[in-house]
Structures are given as structure tokens and as C-alpha cells.
N, C-alpha and C. Protein backbone atom coordinates (compact mmCIF):
# COMPACT_ATOMS: atom_id res chain seq x y z
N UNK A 1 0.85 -1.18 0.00
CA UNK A 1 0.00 0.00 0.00
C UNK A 1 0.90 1.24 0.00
N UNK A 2 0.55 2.21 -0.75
CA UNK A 2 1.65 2.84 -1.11
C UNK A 2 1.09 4.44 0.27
N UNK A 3 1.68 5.33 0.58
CA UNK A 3 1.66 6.35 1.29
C UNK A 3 0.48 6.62 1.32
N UNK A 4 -0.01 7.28 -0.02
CA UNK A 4 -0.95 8.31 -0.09
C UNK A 4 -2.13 7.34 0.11
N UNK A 5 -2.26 5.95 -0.19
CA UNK A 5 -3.23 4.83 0.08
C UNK A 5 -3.50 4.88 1.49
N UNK A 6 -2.43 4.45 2.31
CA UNK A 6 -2.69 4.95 3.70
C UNK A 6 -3.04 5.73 4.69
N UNK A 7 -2.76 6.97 3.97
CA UNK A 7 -3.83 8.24 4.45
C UNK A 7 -4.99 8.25 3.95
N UNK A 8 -5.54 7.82 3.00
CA UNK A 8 -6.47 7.68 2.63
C UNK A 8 -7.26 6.57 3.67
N UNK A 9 -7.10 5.42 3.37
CA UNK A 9 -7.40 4.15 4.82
C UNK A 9 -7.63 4.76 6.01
N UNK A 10 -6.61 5.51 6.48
CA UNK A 10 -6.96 5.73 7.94
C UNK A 10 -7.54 7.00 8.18
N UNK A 11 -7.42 8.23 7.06
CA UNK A 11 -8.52 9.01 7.13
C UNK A 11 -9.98 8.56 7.24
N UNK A 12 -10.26 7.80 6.31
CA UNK A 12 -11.90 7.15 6.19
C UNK A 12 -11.87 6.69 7.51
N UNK A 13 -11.17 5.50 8.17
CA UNK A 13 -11.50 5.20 9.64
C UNK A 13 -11.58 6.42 10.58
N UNK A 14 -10.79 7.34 10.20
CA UNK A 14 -10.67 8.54 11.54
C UNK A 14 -11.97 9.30 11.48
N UNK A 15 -12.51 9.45 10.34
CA UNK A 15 -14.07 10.22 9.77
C UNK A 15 -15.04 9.21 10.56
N UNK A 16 -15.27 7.88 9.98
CA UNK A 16 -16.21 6.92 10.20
C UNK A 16 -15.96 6.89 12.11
N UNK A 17 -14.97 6.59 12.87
CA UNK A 17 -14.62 7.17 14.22
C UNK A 17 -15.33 8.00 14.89
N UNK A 18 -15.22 9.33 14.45
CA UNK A 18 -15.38 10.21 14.92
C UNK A 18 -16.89 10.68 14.73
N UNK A 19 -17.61 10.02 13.62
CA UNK A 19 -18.93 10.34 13.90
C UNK A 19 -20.13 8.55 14.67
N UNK A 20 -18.73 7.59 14.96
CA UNK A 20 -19.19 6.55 15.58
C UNK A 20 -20.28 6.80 16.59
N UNK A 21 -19.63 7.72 17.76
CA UNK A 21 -19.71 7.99 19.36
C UNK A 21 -19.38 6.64 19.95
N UNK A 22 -17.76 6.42 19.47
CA UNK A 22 -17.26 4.96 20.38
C UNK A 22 -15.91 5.72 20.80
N UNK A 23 -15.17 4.84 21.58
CA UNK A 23 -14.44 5.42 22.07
C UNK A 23 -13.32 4.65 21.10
N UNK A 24 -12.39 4.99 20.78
CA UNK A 24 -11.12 4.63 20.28
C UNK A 24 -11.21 3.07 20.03
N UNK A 25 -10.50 2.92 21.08
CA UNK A 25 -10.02 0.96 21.51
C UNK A 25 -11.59 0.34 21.24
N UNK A 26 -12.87 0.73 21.40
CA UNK A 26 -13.99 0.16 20.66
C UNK A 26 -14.05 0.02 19.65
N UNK A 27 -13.63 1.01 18.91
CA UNK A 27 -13.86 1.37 17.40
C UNK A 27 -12.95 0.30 16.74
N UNK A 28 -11.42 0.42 16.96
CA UNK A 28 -10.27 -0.45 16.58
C UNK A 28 -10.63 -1.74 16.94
N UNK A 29 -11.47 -2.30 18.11
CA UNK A 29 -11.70 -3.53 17.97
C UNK A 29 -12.68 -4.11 17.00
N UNK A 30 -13.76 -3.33 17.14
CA UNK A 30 -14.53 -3.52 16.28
C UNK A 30 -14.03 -3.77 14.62
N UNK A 31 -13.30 -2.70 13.92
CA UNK A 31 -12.73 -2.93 12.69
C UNK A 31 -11.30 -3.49 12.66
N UNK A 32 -10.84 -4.50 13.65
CA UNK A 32 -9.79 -5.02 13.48
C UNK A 32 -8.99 -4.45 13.35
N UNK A 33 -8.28 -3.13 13.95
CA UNK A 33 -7.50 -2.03 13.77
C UNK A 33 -6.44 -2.46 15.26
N UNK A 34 -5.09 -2.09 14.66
CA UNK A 34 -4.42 -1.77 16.23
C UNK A 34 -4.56 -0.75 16.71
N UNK A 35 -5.03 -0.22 17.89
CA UNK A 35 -5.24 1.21 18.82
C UNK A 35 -4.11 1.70 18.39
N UNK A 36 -2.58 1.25 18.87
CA UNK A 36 -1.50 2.27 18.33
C UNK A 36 -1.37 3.03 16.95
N UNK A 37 -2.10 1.96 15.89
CA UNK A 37 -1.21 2.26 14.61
C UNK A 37 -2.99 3.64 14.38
N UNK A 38 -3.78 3.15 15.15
CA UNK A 38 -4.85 4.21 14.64
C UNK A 38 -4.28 5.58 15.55
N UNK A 39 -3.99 5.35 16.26
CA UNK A 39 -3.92 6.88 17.63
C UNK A 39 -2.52 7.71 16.70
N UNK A 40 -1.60 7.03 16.21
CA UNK A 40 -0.19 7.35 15.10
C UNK A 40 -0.84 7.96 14.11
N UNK A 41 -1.79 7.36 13.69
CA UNK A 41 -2.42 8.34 12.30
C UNK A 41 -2.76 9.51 12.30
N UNK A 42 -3.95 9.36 13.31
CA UNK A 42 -4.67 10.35 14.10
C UNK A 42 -3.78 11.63 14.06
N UNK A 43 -2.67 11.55 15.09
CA UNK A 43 -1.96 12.56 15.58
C UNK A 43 -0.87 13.23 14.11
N UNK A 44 -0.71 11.82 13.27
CA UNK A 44 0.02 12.40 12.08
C UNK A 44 -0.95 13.42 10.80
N UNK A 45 -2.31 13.00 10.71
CA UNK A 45 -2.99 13.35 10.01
C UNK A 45 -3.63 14.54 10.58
N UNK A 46 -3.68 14.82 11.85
CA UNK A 46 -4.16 16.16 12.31
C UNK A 46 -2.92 17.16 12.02
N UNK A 47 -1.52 16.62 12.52
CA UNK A 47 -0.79 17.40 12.24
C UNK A 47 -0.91 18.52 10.77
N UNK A 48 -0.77 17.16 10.23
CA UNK A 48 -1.01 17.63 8.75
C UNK A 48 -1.79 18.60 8.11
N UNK A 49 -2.82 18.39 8.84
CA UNK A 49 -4.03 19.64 8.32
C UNK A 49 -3.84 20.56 8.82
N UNK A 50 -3.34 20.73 10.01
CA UNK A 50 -2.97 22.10 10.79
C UNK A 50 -1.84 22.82 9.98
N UNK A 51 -0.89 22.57 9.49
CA UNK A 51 0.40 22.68 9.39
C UNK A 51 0.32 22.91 7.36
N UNK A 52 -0.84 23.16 6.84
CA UNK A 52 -0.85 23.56 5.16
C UNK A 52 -2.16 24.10 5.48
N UNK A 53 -2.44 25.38 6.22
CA UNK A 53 -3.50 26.06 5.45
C UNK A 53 -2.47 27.73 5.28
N UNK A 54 -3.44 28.00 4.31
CA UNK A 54 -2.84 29.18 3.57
C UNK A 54 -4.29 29.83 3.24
N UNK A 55 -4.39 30.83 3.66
CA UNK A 55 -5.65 31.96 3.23
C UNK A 55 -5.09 32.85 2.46
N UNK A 56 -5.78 32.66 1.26
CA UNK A 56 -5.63 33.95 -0.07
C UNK A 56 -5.70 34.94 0.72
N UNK A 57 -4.93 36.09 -0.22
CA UNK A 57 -5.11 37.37 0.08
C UNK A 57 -4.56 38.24 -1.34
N UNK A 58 -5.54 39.37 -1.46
CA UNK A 58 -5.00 40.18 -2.53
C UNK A 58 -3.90 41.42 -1.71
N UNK A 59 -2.78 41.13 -2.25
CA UNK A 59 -2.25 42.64 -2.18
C UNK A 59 -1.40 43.39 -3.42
N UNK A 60 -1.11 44.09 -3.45
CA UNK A 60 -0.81 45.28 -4.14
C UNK A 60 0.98 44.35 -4.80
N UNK A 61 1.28 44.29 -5.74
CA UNK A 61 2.73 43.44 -5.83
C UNK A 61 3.89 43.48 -5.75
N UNK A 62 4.24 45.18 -5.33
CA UNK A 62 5.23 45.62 -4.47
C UNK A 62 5.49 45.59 -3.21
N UNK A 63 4.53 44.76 -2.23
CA UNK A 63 4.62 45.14 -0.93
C UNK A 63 5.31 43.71 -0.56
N UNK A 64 5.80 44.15 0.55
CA UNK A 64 6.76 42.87 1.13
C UNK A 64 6.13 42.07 1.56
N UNK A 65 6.02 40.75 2.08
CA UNK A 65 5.80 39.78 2.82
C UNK A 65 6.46 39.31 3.84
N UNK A 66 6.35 38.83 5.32
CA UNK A 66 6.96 38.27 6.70
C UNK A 66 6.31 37.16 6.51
N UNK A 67 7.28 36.19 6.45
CA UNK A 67 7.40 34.67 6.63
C UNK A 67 7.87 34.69 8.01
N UNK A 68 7.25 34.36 8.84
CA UNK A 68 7.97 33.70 10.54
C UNK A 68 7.26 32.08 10.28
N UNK A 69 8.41 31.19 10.07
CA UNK A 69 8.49 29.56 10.44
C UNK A 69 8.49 29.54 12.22
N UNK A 70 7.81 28.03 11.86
CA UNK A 70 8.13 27.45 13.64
C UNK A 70 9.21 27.47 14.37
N UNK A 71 10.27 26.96 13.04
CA UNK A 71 11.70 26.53 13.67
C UNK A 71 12.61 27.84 13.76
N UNK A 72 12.08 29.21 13.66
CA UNK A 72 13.07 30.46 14.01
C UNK A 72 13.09 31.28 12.40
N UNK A 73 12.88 30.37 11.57
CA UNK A 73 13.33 30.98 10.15
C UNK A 73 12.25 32.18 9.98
N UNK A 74 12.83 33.52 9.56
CA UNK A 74 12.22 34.35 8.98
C UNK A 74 12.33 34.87 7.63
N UNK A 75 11.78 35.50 6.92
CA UNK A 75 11.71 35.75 5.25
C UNK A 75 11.34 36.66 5.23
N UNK A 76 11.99 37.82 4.47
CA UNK A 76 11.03 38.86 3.90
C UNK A 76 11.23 38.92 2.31
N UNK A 77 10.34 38.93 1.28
CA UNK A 77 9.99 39.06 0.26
C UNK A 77 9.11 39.33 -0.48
N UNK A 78 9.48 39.73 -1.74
CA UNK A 78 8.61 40.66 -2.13
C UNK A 78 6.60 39.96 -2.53
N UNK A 79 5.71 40.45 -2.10
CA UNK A 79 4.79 39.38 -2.59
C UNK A 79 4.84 38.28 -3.55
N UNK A 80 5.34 39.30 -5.05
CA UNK A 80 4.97 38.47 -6.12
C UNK A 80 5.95 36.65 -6.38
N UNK A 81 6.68 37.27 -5.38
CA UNK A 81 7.78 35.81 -4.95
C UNK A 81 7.30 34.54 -4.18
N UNK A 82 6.20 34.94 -3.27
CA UNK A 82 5.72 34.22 -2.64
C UNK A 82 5.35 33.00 -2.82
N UNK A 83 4.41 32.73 -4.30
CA UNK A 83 3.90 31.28 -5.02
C UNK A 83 5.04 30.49 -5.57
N UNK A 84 6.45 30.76 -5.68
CA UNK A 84 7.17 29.86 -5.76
C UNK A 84 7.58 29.72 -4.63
N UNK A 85 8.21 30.30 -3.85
CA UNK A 85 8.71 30.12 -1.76
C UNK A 85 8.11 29.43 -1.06
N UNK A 86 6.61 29.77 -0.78
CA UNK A 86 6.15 28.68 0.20
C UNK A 86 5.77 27.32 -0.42
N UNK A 87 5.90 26.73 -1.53
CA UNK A 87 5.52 25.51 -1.84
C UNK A 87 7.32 24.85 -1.02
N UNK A 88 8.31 25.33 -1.19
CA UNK A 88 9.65 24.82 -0.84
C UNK A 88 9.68 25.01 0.45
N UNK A 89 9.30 26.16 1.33
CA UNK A 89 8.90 26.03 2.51
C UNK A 89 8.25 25.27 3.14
N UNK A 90 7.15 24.64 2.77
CA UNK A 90 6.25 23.58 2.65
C UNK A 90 6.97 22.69 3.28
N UNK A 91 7.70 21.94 1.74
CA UNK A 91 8.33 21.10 1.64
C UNK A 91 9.00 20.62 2.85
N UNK A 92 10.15 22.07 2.85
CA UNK A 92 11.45 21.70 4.35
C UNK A 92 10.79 21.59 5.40
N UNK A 93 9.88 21.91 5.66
CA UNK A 93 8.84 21.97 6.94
C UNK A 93 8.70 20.51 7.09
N UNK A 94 7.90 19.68 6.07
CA UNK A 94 8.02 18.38 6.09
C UNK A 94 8.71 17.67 6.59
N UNK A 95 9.97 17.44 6.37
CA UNK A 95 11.09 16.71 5.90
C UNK A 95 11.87 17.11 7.62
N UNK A 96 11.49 18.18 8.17
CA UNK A 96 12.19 18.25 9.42
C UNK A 96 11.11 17.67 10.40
N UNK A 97 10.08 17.92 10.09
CA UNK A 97 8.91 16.65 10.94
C UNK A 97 8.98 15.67 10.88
């Protein structure tokens, strides 16, 4: 099963879960799940959603932009730079998680 298969798998269980009203270790017994490898998802797949939202915004295409990262890194650049930067920002963000 390849990555993106697996988030997929344990998203649908974490959805189907969460509108159960069971508690965890019910749920996993019930669908033959290990509690660990579901509670690992859980916490990896919330991460995840927290950690890529981005709200549009129009501004003007001379004006600067402040990037403040988690890990200390700051950026200033010019807007119109932005749609190539944060996809690589993205990225390193990843890869150090």
C-alpha cells in the first residue's frame, strides 16, 4: 500500500470514528485495527491539516511579505515571490517533521 493509500485508509476510519460515538479501543476492535497504529495516524494526520492552510489574500505586488516559520526561520519578500517560496517552505517543513 503505497503512502498516499494509507492516508487515505486511515482518514476514512478517523471520519467513520469520529462520527461513531465509540471510544477509540472500541472502534479499533470492532474494525480489526491496532489502537496504536490508529492513535499514530490520528496525531500524524491532524498534524497535517494544521500545518498547510494558507488563506488567499490580494495585495498590491510591491509590498513585502513576513514569513515567521516554527523553527526560528524568517523571510522577507517581495509578494509576487511568494507562489514559488512557500511551496519549498512547505516542503522543508516536512522533511524536518
Amino acid at each position: 500500500m503505497t503512502t498516499e493509500q494509507k492516508r487515505t485508509f486511515w482518514q476514512n476510519h478517523i471520519d467513520c470514528w469520529q462520527g461513531s460515538g465509540q471510544s477509540q479501543t472500541a472502534y479499533c476492535k470492532q474494525h480489526g485495527l491496532k489502537l496504536a497504529n490508529f492513535g499514530y495516524w490520528r496525531t500524524r494526520l491532524s498534524k497535517a491539516q494544521r500545518s498547510h492552510k494558507f488563506i488567499p489574500v490580494d495585495l498590491e505586488p510591491n509590498v513585502q511579505a513576513r514569513v515567521s516559520l516554527p523553527n526560528g526561520i524568517r523571510l522577507e519578500v517581495p509578494v509576487h515571490t511568494l507562489a514559488g517560496v512557500l511551496p519549498l517552505l512547505s516542503r522543508a517543513a516536512l522533511e524536518d517533521s
